[in-house]
N, C-alpha and C. Protein backbone atom coordinates (compact mmCIF):
# COMPACT_ATOMS: atom_id res chain seq x y z
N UNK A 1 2.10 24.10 3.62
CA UNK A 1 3.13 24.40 2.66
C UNK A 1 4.49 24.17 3.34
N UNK A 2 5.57 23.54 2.49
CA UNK A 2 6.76 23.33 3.18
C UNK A 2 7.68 24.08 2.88
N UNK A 3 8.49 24.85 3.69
CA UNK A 3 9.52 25.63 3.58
C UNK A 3 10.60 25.14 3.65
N UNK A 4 11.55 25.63 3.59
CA UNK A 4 13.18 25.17 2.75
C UNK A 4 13.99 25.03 4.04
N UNK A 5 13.35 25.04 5.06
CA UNK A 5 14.04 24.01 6.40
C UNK A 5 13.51 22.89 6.59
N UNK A 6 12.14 23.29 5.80
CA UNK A 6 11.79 21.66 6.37
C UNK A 6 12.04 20.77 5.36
N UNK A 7 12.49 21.22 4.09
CA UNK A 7 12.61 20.43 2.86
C UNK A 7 13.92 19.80 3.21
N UNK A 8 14.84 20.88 3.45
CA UNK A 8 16.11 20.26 4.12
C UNK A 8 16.36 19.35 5.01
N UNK A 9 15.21 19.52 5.90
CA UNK A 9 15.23 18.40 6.88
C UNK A 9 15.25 17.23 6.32
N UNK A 10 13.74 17.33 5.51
CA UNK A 10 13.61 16.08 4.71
C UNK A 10 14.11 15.01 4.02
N UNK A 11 15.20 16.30 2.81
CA UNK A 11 16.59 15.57 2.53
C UNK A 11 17.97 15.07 3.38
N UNK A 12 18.03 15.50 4.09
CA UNK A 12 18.96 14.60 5.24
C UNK A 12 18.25 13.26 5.57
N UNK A 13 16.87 13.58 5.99
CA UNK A 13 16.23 12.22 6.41
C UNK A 13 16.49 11.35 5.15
N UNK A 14 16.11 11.70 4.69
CA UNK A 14 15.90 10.28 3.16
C UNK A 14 17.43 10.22 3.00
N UNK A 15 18.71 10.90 3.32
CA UNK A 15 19.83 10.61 2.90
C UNK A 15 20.36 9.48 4.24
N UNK A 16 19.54 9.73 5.15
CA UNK A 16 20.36 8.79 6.29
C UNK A 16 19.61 7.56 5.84
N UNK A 17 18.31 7.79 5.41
CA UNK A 17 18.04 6.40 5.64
C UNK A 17 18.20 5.66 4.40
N UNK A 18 18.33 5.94 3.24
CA UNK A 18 19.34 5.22 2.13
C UNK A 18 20.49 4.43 2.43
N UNK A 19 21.32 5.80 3.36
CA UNK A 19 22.40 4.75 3.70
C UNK A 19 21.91 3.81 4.77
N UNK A 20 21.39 3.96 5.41
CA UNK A 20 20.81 2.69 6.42
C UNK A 20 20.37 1.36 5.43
N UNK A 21 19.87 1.87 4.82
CA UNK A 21 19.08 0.61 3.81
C UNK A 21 20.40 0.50 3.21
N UNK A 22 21.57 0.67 2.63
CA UNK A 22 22.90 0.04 2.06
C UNK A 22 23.04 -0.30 2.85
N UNK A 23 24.00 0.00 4.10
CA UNK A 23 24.43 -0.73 4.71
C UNK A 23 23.84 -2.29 5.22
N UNK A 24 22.28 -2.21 5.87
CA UNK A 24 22.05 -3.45 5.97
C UNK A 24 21.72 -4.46 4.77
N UNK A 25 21.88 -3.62 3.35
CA UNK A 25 21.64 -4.51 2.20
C UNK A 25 23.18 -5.24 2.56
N UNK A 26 24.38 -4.66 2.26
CA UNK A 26 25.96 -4.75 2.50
C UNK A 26 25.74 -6.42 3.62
N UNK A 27 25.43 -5.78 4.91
CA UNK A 27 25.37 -6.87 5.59
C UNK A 27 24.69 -8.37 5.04
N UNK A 28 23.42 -7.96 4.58
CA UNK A 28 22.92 -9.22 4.43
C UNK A 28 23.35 -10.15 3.27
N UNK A 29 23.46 -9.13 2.49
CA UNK A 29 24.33 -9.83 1.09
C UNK A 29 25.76 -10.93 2.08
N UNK A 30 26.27 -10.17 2.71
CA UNK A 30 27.79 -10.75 3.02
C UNK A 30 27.24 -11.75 3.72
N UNK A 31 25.96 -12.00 4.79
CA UNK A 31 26.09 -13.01 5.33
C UNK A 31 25.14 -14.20 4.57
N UNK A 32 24.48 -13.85 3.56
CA UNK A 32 23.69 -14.95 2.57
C UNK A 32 25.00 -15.69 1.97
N UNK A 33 26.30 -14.58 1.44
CA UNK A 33 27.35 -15.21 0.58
C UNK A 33 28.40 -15.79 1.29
N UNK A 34 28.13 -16.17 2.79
CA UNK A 34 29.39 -16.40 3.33
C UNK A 34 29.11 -18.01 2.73
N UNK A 35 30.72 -18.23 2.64
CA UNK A 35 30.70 -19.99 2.49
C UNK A 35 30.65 -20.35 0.94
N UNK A 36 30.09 -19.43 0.29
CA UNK A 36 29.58 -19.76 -1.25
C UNK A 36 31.25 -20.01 -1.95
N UNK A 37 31.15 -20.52 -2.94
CA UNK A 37 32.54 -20.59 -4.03
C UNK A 37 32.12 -20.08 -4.92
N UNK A 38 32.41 -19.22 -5.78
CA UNK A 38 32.42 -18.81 -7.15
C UNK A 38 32.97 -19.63 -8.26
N UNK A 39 32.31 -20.45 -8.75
CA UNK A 39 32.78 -21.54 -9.66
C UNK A 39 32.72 -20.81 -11.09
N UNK A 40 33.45 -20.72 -11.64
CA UNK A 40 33.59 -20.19 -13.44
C UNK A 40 34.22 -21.13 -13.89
N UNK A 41 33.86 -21.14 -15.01
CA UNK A 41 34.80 -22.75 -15.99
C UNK A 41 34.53 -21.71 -17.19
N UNK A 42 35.68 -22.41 -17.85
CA UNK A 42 36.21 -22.28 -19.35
C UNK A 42 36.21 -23.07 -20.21
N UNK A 43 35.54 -23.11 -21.43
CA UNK A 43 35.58 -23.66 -22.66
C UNK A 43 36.54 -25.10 -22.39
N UNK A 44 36.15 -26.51 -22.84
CA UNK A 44 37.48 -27.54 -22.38
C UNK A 44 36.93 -28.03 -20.96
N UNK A 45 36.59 -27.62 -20.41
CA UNK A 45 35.94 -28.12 -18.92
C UNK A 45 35.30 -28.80 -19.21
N UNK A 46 34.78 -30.15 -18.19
CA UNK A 46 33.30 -31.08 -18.10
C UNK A 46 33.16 -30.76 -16.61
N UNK A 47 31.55 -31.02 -17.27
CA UNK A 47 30.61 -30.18 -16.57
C UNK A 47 29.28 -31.74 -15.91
N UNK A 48 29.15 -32.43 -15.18
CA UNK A 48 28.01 -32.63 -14.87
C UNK A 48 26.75 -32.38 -15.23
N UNK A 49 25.85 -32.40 -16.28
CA UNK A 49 24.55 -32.08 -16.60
C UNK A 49 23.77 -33.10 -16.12
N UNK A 50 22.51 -32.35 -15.09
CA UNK A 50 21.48 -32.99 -14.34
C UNK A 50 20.70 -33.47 -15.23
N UNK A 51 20.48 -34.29 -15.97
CA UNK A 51 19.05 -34.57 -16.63
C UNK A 51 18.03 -35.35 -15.86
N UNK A 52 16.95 -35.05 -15.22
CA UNK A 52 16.22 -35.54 -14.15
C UNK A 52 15.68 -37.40 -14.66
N UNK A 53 15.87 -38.49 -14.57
CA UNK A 53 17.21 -38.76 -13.44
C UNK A 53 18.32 -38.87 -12.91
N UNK A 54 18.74 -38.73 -14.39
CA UNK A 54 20.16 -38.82 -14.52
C UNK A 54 21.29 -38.04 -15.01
N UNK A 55 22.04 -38.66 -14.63
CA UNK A 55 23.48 -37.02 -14.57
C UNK A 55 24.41 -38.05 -15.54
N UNK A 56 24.97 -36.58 -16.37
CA UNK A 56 26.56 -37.42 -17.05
C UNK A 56 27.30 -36.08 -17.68
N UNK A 57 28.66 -36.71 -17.70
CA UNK A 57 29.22 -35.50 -18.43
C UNK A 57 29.41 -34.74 -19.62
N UNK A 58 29.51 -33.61 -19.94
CA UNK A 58 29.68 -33.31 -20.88
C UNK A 58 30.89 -31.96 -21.11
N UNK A 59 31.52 -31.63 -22.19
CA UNK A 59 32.46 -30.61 -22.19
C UNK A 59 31.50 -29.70 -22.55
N UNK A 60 32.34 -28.04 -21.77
CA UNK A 60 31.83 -26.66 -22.22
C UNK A 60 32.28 -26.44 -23.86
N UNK A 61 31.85 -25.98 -24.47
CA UNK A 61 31.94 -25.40 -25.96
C UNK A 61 32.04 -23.83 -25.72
N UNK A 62 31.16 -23.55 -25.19
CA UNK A 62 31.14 -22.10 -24.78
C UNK A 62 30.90 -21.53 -23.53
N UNK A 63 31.74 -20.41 -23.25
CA UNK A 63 31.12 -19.33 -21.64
C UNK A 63 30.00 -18.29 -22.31
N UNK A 64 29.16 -18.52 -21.65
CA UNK A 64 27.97 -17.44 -22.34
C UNK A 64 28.32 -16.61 -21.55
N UNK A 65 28.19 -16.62 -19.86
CA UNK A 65 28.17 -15.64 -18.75
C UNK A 65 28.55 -16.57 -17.44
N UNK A 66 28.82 -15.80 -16.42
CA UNK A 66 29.83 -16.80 -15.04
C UNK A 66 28.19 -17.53 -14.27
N UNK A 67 26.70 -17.56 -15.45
CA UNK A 67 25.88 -18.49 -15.17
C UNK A 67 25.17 -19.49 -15.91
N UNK A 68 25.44 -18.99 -17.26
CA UNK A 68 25.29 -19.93 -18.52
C UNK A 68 26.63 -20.62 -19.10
N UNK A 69 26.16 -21.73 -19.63
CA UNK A 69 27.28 -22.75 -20.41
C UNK A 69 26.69 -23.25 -21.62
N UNK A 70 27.45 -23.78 -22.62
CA UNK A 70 27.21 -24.23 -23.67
C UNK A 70 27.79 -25.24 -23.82
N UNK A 71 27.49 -26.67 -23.98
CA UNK A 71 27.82 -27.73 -23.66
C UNK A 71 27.77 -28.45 -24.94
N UNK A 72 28.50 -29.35 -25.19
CA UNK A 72 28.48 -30.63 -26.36
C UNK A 72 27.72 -31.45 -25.80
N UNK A 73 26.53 -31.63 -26.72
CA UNK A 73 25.41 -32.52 -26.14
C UNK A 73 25.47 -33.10 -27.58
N UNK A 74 25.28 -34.52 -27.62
CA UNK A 74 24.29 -35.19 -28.58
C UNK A 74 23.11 -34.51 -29.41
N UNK A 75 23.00 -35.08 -30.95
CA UNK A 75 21.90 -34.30 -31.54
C UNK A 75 20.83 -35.08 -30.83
N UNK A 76 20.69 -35.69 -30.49
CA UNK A 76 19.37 -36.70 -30.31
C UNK A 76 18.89 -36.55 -28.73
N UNK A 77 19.47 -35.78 -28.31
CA UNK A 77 18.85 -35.02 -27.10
C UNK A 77 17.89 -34.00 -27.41
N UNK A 78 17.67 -33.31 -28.27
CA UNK A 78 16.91 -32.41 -28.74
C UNK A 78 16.57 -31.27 -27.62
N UNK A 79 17.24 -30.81 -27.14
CA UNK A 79 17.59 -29.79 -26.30
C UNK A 79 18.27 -28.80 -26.60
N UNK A 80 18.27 -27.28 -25.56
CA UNK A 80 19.51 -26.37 -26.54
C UNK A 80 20.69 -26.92 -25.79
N UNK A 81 21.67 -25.99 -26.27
CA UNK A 81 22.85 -26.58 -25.58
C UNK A 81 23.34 -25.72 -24.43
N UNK A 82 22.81 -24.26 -23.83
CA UNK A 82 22.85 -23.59 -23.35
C UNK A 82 22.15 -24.29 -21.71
N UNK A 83 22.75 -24.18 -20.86
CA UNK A 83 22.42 -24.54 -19.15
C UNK A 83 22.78 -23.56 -18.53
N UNK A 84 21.83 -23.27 -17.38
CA UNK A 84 22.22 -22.60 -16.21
C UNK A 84 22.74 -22.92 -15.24
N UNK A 85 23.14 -22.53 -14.27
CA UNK A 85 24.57 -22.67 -13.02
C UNK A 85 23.47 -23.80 -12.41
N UNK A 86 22.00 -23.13 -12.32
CA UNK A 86 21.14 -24.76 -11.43
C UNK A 86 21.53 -26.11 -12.15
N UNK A 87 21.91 -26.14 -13.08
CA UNK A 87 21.51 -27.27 -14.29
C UNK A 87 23.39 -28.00 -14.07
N UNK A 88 24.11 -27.91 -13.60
CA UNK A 88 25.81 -28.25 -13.79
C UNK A 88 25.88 -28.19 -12.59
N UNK A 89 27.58 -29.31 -12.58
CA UNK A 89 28.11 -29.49 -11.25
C UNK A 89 29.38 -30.00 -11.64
N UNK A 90 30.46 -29.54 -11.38
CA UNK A 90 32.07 -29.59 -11.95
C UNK A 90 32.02 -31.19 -12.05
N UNK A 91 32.61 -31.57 -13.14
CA UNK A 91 33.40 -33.05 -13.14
C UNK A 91 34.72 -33.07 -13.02
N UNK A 92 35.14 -34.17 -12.17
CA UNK A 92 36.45 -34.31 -11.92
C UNK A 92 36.90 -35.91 -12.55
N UNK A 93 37.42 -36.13 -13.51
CA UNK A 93 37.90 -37.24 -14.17
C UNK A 93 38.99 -38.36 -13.11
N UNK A 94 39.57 -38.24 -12.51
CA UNK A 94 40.36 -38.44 -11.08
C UNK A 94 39.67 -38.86 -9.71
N UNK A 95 37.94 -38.49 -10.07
CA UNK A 95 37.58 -39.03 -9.17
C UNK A 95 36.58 -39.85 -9.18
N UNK A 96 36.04 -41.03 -8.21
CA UNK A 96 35.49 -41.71 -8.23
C UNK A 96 33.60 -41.61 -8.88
N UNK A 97 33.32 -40.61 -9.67
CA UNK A 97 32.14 -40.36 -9.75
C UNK A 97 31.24 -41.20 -9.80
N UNK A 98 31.50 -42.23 -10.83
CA UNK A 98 30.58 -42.87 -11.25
C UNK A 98 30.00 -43.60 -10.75
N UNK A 99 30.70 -44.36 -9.33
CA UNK A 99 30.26 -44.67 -8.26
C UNK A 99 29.21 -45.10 -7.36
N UNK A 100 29.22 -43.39 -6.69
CA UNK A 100 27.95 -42.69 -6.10
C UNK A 100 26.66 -42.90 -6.33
């Protein structure tokens, strides 16, 4: 049977080691995100859409969330118009894309 020192004990333990487990969550998060850019676009933007093989641009219509987009696509793509952050890659009109 456990008595109310040792329960206490207990709760300190589980309180240190919570914060142990934040903190190295804290760390690892910061060093997975070092380097990353936070890219958000707004409605009016073109966007790069991957279509496996091929890529072309298209404008946002809508921000669903800072990982979904809603894009002006052709009806005859028969696709939704909704992409995820994997699926886009900023277009820059100024630069040599088409190229590459």
């Amino acid at each position: 049977m456990i008595n109310m020192e040792s329960a206490e004990l207990f709760r300190k333990l589980h309180e240190k080691v919570r914060a142990n487990i934040e903190r190295m969550n804290e760390s690892t998060t910061k060093v997975a995100n070092k380097g990353r850019r936070k890219l958000i676009y707004k409605p009016g933007d073109w966007l790069w859409l991957h279509f496996r093989p091929e890529s072309f641009p298209y404008k946002i219509t809508e921000r669903i969330n800072n990982n979904a987009y809603c894009l002006e696509l052709p009806g005859e793509y028969n696709v939704s118009t909704s992409f995820n952050v994997t699926d886009r890659a900023p277009f820059d009109a100024s630069e040599d894309q088409f190229l590459t």
